[in-house]
N, C-alpha and C. Protein backbone atom coordinates (compact mmCIF):
# COMPACT_ATOMS: atom_id res chain seq x y z
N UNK A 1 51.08 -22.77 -29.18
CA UNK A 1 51.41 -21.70 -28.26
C UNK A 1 51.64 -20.39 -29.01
N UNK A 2 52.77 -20.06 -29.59
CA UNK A 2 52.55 -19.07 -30.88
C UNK A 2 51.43 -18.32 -31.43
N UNK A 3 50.86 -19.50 -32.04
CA UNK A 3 49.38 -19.08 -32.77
C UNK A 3 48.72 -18.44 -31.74
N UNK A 4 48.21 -18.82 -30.39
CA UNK A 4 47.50 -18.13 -29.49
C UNK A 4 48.15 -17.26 -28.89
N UNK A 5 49.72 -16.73 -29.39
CA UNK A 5 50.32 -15.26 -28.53
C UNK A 5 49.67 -14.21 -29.85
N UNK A 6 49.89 -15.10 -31.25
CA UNK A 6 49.63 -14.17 -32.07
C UNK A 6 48.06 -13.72 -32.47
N UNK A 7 46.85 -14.67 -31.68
CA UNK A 7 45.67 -14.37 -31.74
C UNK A 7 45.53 -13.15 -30.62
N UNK A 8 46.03 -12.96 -29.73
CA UNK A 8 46.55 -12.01 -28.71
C UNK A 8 46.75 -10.81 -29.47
N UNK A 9 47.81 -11.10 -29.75
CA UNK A 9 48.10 -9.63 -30.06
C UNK A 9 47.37 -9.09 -30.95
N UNK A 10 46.90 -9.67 -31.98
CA UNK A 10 45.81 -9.44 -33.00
C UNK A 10 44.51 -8.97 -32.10
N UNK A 11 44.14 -9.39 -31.13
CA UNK A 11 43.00 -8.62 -30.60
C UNK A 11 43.29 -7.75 -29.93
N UNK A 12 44.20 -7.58 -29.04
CA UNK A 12 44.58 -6.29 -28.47
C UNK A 12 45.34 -5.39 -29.25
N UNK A 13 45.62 -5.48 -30.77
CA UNK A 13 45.74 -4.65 -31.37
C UNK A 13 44.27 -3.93 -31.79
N UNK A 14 43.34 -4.66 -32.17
CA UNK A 14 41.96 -4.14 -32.81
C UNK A 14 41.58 -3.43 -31.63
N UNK A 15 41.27 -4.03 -30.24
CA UNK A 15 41.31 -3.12 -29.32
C UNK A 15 41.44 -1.61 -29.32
N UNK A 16 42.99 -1.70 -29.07
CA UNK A 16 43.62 -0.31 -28.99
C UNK A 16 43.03 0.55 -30.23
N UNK A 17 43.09 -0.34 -31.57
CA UNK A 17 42.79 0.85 -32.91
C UNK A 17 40.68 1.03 -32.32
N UNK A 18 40.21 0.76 -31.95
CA UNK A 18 38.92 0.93 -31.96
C UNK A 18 38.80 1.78 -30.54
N UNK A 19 39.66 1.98 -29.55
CA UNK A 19 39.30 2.80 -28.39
C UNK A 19 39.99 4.01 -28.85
N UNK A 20 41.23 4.29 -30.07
CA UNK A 20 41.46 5.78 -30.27
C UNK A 20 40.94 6.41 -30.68
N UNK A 21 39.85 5.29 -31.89
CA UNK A 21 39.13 5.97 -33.23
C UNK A 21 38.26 6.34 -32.61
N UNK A 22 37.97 6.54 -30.80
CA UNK A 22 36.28 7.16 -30.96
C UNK A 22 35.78 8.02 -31.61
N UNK A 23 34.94 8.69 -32.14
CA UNK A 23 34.23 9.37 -32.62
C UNK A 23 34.46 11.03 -32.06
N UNK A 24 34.20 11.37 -30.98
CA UNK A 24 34.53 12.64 -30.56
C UNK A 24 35.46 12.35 -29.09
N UNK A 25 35.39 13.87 -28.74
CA UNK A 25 36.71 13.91 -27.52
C UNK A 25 35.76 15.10 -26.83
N UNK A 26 35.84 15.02 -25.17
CA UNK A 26 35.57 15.77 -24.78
C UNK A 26 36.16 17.23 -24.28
N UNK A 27 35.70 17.97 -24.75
CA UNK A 27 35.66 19.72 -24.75
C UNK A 27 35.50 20.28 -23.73
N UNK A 28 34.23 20.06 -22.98
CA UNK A 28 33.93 21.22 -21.94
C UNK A 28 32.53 20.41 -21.46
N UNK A 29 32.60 20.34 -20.24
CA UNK A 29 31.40 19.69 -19.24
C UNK A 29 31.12 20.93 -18.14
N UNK A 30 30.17 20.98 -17.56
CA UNK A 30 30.22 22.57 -16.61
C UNK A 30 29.04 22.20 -15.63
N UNK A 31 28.75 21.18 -14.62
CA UNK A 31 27.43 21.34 -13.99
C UNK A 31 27.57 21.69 -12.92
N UNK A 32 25.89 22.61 -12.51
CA UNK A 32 25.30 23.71 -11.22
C UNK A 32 24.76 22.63 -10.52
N UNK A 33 24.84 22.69 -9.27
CA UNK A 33 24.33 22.06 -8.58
C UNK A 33 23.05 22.51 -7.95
N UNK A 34 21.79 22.40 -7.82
CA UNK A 34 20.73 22.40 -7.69
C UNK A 34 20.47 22.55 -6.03
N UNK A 35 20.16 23.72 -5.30
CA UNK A 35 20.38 23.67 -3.80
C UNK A 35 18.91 22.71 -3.48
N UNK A 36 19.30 22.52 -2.48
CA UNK A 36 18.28 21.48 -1.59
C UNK A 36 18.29 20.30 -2.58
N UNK A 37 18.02 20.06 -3.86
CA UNK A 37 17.91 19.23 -4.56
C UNK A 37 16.22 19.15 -5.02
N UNK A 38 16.06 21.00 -5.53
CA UNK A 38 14.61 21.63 -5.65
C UNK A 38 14.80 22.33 -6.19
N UNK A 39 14.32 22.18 -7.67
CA UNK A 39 14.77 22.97 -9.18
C UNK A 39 13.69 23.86 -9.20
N UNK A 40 13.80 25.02 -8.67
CA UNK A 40 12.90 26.30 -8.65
C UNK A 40 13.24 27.32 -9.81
N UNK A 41 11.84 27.32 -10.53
CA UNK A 41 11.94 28.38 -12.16
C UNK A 41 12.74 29.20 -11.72
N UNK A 42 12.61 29.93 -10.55
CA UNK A 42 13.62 30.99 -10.55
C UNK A 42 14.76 30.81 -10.78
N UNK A 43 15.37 29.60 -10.29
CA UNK A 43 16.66 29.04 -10.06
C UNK A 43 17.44 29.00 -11.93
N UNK A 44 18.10 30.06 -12.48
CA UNK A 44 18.20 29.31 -13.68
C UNK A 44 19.55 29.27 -13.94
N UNK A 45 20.62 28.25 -13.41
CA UNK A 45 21.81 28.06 -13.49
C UNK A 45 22.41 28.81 -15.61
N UNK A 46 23.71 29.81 -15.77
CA UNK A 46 24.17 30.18 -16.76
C UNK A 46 25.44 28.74 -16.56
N UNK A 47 26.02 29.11 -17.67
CA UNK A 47 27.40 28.66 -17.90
C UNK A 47 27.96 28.82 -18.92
N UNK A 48 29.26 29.30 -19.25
CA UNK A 48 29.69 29.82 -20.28
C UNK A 48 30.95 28.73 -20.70
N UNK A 49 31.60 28.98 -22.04
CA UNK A 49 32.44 28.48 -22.00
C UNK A 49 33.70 29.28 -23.48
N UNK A 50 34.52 29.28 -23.75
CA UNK A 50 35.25 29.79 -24.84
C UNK A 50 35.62 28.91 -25.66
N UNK A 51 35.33 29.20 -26.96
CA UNK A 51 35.72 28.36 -28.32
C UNK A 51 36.35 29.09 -29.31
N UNK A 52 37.70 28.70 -29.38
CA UNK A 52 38.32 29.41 -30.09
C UNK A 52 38.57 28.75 -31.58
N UNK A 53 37.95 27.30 -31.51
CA UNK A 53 38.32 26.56 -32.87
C UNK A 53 37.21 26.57 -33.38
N UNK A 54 36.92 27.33 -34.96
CA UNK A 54 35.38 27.50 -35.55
C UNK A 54 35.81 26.84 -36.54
N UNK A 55 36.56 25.55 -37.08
CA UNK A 55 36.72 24.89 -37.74
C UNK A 55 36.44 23.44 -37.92
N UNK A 56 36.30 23.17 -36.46
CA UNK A 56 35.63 22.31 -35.98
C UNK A 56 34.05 21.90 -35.78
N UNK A 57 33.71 20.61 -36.14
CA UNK A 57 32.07 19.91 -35.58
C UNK A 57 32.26 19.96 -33.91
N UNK A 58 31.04 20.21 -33.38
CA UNK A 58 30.69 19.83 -32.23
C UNK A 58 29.39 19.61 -32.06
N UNK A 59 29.43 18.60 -31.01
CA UNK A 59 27.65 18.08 -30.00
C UNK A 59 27.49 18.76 -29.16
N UNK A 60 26.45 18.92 -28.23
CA UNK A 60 26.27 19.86 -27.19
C UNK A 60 25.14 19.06 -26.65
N UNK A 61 24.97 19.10 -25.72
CA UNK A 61 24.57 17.96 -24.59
C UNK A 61 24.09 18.92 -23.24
N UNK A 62 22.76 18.11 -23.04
CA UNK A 62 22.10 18.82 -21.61
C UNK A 62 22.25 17.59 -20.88
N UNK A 63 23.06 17.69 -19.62
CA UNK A 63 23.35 17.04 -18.68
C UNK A 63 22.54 16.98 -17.55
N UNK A 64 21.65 15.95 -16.84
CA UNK A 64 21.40 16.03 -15.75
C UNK A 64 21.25 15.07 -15.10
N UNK A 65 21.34 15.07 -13.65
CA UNK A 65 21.79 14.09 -12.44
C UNK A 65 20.33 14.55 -11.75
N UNK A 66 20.02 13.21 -11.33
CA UNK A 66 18.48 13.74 -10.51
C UNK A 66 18.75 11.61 -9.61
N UNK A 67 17.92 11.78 -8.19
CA UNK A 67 17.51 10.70 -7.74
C UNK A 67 16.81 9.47 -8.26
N UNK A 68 16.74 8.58 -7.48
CA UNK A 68 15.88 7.36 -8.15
C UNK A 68 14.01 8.12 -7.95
N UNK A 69 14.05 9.29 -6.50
CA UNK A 69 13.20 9.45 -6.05
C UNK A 69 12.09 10.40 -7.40
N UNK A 70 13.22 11.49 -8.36
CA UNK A 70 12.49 11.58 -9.73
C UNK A 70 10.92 11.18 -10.27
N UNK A 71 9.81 11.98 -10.16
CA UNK A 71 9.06 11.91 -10.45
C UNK A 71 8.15 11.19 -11.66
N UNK A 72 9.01 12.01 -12.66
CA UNK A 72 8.28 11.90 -14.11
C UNK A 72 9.05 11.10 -15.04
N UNK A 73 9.29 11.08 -16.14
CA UNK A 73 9.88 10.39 -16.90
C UNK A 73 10.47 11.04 -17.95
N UNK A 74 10.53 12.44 -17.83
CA UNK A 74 10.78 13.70 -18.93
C UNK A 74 11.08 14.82 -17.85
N UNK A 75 11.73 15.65 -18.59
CA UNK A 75 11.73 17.17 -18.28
C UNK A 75 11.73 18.14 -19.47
N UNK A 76 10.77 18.85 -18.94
CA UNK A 76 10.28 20.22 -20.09
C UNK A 76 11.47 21.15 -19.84
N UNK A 77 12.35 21.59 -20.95
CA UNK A 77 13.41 22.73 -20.40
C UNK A 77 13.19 24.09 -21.39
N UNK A 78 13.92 24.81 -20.99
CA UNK A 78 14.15 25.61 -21.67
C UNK A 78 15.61 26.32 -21.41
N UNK A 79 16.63 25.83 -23.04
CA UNK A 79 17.86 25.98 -23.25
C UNK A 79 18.28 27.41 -24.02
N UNK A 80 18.61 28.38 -23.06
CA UNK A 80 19.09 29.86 -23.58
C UNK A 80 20.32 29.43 -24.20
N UNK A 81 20.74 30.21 -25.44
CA UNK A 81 21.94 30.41 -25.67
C UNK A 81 22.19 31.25 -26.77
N UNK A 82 23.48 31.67 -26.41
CA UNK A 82 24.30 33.22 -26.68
C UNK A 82 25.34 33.17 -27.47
N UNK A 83 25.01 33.22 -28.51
CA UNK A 83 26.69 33.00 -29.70
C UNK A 83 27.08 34.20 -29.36
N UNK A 84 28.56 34.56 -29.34
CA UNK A 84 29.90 36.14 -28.48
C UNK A 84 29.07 36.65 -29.81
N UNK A 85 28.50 37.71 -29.29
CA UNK A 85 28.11 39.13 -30.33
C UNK A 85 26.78 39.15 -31.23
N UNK A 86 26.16 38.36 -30.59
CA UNK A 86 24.67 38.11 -30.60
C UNK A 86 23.19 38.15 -29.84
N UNK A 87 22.25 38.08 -29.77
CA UNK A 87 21.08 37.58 -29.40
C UNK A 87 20.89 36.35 -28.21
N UNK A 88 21.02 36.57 -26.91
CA UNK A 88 20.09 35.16 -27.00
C UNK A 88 19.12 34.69 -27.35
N UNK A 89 19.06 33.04 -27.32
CA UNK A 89 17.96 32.87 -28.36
C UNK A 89 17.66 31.11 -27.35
N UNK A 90 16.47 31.07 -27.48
CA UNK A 90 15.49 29.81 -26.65
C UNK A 90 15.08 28.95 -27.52
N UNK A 91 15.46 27.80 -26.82
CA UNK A 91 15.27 26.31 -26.92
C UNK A 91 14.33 25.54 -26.51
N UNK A 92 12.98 25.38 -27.31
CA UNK A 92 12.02 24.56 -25.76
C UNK A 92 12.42 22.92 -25.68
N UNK A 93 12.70 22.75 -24.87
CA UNK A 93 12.94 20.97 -25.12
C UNK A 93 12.09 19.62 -24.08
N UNK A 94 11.65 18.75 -24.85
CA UNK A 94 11.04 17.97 -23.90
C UNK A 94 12.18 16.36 -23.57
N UNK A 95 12.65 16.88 -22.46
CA UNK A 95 13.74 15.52 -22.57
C UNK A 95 13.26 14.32 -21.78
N UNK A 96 13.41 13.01 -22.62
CA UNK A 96 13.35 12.02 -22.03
C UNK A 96 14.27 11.30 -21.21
N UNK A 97 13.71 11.34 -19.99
CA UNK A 97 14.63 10.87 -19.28
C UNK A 97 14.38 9.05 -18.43
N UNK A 98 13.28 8.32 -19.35
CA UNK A 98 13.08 6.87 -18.95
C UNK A 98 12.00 6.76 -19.54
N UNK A 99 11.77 5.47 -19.72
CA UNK A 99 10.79 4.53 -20.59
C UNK A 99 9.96 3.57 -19.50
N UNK A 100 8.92 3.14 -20.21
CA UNK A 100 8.53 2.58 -19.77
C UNK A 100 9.03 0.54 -19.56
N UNK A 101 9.42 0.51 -20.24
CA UNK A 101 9.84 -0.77 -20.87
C UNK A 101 11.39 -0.97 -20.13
N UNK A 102 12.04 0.18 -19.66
CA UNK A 102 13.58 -0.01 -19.75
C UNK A 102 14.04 0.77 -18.04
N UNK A 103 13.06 1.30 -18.29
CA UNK A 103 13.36 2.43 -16.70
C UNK A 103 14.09 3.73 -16.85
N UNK A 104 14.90 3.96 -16.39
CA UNK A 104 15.73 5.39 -16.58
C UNK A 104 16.79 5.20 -17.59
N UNK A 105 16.87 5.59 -18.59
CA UNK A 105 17.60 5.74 -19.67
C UNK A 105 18.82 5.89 -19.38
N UNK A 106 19.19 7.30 -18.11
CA UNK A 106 20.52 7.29 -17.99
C UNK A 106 21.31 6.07 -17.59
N UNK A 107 22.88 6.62 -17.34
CA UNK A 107 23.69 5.68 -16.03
C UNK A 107 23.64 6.11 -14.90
N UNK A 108 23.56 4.91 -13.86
CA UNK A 108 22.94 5.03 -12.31
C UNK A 108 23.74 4.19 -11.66
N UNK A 109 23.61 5.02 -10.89
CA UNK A 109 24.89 4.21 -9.29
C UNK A 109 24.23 4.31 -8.07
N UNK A 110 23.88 3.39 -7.35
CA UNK A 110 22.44 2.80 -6.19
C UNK A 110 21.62 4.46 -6.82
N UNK A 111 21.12 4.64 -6.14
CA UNK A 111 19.99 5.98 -6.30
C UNK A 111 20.16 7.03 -7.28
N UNK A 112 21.59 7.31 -8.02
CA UNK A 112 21.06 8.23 -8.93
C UNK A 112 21.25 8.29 -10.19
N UNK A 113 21.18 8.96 -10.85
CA UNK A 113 20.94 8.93 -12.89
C UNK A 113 21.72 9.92 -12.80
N UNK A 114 22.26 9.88 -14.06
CA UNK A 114 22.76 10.97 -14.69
C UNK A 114 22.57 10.74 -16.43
N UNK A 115 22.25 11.54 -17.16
CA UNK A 115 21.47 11.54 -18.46
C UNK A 115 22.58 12.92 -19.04
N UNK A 116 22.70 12.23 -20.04
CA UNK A 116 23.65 12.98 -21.26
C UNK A 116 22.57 13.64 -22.41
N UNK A 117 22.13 14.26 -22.71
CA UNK A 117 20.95 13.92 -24.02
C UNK A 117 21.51 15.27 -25.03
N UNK A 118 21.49 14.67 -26.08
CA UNK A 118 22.22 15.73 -27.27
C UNK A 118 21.26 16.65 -27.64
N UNK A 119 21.41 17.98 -28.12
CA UNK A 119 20.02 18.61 -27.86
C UNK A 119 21.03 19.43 -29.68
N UNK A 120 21.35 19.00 -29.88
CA UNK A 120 21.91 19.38 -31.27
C UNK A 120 21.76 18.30 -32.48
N UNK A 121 20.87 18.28 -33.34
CA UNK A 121 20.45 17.06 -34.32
C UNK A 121 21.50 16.20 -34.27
N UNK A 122 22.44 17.55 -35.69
CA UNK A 122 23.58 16.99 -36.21
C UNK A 122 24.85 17.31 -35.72
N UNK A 123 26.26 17.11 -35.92
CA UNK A 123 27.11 18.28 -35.62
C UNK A 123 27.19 19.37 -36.20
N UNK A 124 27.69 21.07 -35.23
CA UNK A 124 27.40 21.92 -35.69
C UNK A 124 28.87 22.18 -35.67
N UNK A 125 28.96 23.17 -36.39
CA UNK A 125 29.84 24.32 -36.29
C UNK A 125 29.42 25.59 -35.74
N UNK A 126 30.47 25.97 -34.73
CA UNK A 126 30.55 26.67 -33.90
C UNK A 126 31.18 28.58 -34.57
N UNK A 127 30.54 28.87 -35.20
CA UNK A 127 31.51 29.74 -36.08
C UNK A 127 32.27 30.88 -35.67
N UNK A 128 31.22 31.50 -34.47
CA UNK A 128 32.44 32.69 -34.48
C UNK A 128 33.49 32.19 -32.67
N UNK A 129 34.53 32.66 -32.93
CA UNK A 129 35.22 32.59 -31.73
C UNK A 129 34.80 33.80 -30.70
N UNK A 130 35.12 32.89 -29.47
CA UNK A 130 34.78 33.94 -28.33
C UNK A 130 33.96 33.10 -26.93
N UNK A 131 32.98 33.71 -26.29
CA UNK A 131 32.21 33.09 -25.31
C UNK A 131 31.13 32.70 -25.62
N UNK A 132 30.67 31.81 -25.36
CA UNK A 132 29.52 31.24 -25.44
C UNK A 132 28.72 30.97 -24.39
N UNK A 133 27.10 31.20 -23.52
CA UNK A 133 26.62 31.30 -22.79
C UNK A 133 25.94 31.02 -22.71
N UNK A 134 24.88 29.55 -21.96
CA UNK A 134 24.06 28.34 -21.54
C UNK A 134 23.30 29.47 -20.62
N UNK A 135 21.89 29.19 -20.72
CA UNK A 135 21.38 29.19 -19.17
C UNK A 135 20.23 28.16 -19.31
N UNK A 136 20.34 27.34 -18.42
CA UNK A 136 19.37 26.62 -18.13
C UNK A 136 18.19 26.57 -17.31
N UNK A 137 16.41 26.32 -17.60
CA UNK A 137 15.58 26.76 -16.80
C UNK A 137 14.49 25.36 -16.94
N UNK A 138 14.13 24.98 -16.16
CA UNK A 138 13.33 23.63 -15.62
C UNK A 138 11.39 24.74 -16.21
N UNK A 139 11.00 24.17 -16.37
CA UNK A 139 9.30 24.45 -16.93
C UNK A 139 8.43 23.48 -16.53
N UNK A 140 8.69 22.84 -15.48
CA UNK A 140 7.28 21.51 -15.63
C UNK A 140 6.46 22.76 -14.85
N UNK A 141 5.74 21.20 -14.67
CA UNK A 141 4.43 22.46 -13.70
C UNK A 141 5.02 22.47 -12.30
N UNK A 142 5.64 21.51 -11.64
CA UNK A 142 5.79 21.29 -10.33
C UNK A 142 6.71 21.84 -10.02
N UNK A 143 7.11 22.95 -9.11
CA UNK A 143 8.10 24.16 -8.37
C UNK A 143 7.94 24.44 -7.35
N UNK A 144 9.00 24.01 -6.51
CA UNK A 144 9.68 23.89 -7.28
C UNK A 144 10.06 22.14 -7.78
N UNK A 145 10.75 22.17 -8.54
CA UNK A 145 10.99 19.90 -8.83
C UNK A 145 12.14 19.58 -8.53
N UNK A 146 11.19 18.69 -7.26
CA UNK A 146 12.37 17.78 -6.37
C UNK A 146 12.96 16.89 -6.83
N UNK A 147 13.81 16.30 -6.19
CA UNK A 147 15.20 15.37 -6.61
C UNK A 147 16.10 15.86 -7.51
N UNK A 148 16.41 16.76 -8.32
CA UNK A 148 17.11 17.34 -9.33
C UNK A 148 18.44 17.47 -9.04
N UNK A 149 19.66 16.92 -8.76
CA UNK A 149 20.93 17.48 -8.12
C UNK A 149 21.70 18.21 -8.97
N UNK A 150 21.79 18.02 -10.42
CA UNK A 150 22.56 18.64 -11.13
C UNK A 150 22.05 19.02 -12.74
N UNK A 151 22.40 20.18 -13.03
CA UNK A 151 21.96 20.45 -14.70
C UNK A 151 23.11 21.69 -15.09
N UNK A 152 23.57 20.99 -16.67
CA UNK A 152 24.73 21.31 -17.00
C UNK A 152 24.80 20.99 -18.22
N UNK A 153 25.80 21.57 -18.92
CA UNK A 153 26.29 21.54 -20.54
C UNK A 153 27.01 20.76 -20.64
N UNK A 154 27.31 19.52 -21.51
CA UNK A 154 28.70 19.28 -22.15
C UNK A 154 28.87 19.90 -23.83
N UNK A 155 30.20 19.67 -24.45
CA UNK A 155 30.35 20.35 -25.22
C UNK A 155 31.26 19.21 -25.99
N UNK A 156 31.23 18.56 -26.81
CA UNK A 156 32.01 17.57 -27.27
C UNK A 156 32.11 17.98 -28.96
N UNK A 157 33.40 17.99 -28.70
CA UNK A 157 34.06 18.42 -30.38
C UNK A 157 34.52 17.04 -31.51
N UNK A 158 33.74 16.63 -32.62
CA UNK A 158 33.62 15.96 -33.02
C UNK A 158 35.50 15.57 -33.78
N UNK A 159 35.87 14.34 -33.46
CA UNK A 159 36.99 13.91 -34.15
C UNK A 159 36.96 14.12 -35.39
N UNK A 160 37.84 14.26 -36.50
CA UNK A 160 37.62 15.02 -37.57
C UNK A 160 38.60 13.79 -38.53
């Protein structure tokens, strides 16, 4: 009896030490919702956010929520962004959003996905403090592209 309180606690100790140590913590998530659920080029949702810690790693993540009804298996984007006291500057990106072998990559609840995809290699540093400014713009050929409900930034600051 003992032995198996103390195999107990021994695993719900490893537990607890392996759910604090995650790896990063989340920062800043920000998603536009997509009217009708018809991602029109024109349509190009911004979002900003403030970082005042340039001492820190961070990931940065293009977020999007779309139907089972989703066409393709990718989206062509194009990711603006604005370091406080700079240039914007463009991102072309081809994101995968399902396989053939596996289906939709994201997590799904009855009909829809939602897809996290890191659009930053490694972690960066964020250097100067101030605002920072996303705009996001859809490029396939089809416009406008249906099923799309949501597209958005996360911002995850790497545990140190």
């Amino acid at each position: 009896m003992l032995l198996s309180n103390k195999k107990l606690l021994i695993g719900l100790l490893v537990f607890i030490s392996f759910v604090t140590s995650c790896e990063t913590i989340g920062v800043f998530e920000k998603n536009v919702s997509i009217p009708n659920y018809e991602w029109s080029t024109a349509f190009k949702p911004e979002i900003a956010f403030e970082i005042n810690d340039t001492t820190s790693f961070y990931n940065i993540y293009v977020v999007l929520r779309h139907t089972d009804a989703y066409r393709y298996k990718n989206i062509w984007m194009n990711v603006y962004t604005q370091v406080p006291g700079d240039t914007l500057r463009k991102q072309r990106l081809d994101l995968l959003l399902a396989a053939d072998d596996k289906g939709w990559l994201g997590s799904g609840m009855d009909d829809v996905f939602e897809h996290r995809i890191r659009i930053t290699g490694e972690p960066q540093k964020l250097t100067k403090p101030g605002m920072y400014i996303f705009r996001l713009e859809q490029i396939m050929r089809e416009d406008p592209l249906q099923h799309v409900m949501n597209a958005g930034i996360r911002v995850e600051k790497v545990k140190g």
